[in-house]
C-alpha atoms as a PDB file:
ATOM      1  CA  UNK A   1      46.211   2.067 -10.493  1.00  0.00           C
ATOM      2  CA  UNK A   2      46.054  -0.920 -12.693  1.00  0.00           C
ATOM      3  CA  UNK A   3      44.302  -4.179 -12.163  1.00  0.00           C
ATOM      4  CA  UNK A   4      46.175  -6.925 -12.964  1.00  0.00           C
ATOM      5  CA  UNK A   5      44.060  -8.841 -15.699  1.00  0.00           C
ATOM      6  CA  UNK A   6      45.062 -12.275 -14.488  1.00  0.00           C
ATOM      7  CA  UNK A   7      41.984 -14.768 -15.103  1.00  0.00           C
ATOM      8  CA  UNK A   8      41.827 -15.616 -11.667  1.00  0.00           C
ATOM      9  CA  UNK A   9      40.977 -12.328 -10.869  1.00  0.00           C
ATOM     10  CA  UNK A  10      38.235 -12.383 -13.155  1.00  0.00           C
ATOM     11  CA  UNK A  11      36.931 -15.614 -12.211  1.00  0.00           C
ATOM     12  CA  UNK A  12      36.984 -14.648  -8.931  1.00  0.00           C
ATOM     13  CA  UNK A  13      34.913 -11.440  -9.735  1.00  0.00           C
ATOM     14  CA  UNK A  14      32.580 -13.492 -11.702  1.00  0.00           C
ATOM     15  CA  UNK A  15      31.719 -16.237  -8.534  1.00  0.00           C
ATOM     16  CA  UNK A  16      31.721 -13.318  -6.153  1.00  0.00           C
ATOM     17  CA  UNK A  17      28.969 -11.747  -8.596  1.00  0.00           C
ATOM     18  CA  UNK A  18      26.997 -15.085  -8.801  1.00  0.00           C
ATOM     19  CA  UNK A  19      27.298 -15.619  -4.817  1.00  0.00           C
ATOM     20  CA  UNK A  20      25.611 -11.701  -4.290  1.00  0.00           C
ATOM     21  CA  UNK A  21      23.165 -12.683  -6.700  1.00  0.00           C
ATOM     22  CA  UNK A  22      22.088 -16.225  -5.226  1.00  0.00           C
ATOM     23  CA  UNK A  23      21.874 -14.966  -1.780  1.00  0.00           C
ATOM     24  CA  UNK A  24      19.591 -12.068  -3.201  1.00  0.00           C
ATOM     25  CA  UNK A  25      17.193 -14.316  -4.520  1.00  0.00           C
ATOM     26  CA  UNK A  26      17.327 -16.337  -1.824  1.00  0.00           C
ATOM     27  CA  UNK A  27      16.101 -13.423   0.310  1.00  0.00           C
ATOM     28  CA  UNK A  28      13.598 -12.496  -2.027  1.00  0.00           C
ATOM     29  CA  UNK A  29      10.051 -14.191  -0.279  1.00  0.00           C
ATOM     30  CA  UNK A  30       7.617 -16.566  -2.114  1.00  0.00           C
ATOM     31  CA  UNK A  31       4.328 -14.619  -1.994  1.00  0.00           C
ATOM     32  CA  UNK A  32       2.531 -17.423  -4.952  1.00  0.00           C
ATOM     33  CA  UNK A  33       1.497 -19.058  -1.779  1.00  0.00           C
ATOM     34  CA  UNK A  34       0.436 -16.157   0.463  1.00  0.00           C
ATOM     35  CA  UNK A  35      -1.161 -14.213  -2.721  1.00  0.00           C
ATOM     36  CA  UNK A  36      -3.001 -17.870  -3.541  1.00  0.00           C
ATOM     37  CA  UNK A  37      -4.462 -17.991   0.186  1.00  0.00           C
ATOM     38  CA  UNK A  38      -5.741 -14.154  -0.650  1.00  0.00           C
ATOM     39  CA  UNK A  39      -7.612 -14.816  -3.992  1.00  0.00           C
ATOM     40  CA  UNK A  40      -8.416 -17.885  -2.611  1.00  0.00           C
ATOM     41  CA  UNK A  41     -10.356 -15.824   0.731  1.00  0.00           C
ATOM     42  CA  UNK A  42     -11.268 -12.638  -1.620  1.00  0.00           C
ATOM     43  CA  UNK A  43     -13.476 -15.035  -3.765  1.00  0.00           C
ATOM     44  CA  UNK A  44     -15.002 -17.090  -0.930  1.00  0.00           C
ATOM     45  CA  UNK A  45     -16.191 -13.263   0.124  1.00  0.00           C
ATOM     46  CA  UNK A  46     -17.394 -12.379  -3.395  1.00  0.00           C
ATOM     47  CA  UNK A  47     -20.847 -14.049  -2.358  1.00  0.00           C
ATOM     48  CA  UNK A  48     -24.328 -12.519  -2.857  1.00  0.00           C
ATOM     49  CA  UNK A  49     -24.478 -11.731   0.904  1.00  0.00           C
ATOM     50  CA  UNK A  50     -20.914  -9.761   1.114  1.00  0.00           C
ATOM     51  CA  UNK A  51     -22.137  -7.785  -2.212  1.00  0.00           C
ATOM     52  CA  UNK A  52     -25.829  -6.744   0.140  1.00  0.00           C
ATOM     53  CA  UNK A  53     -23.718  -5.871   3.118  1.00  0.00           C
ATOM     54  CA  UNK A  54     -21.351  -3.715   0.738  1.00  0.00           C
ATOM     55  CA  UNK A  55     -24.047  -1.906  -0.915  1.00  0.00           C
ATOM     56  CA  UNK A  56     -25.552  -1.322   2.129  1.00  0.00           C
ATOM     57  CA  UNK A  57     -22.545   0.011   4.172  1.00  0.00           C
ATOM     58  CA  UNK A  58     -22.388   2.145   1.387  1.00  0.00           C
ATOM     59  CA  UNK A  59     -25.809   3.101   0.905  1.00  0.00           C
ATOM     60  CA  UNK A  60     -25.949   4.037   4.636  1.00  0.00           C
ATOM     61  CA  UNK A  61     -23.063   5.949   4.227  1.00  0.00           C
ATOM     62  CA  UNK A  62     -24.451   7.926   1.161  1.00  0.00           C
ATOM     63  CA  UNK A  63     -27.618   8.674   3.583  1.00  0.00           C
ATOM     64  CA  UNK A  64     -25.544   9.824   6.474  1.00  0.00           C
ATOM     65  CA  UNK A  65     -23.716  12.563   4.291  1.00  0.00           C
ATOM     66  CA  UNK A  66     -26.986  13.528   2.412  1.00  0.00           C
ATOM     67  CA  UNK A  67     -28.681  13.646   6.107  1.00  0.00           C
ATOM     68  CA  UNK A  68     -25.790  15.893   7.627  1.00  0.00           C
ATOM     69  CA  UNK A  69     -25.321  18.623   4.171  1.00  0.00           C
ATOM     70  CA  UNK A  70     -29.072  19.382   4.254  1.00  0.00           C
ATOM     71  CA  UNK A  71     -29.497  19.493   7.978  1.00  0.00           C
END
């Protein structure tokens, strides 16, 4: 079958393309905010006493595997 290639076709195609791809976006979330609020908390933990606790979580965890292979 043919399509008839009246304009109004065509411009109706075109606004029914533009209305799926507004409501797309507008489903699409912000995350600048929410991904602000994480760098924002991720450097407030980059302190001097979250790097000691770190290496020491670590550390201990280094020691417990050592401990447990050689016993």
């Amino acid at each position: 079958m043919n399509r008839p290639t009246d304009s109004r076709d065509a411009e109706e195609r075109a606004l029914a393309q533009a209305l799926r791809e507004q409501a797309q976006q507008e489903q699409t979330p912000d995350v600048s905010e929410a991904l602000r609020k994480r760098i924002v908390s991720e450097s407030r933990d980059s302190g001097v006493g979250y790097v000691v606790v770190q290496v020491l979580l670590l550390g201990a965890l280094v020691a417990g595997g050592v401990w447990y292979f050689w016993r």
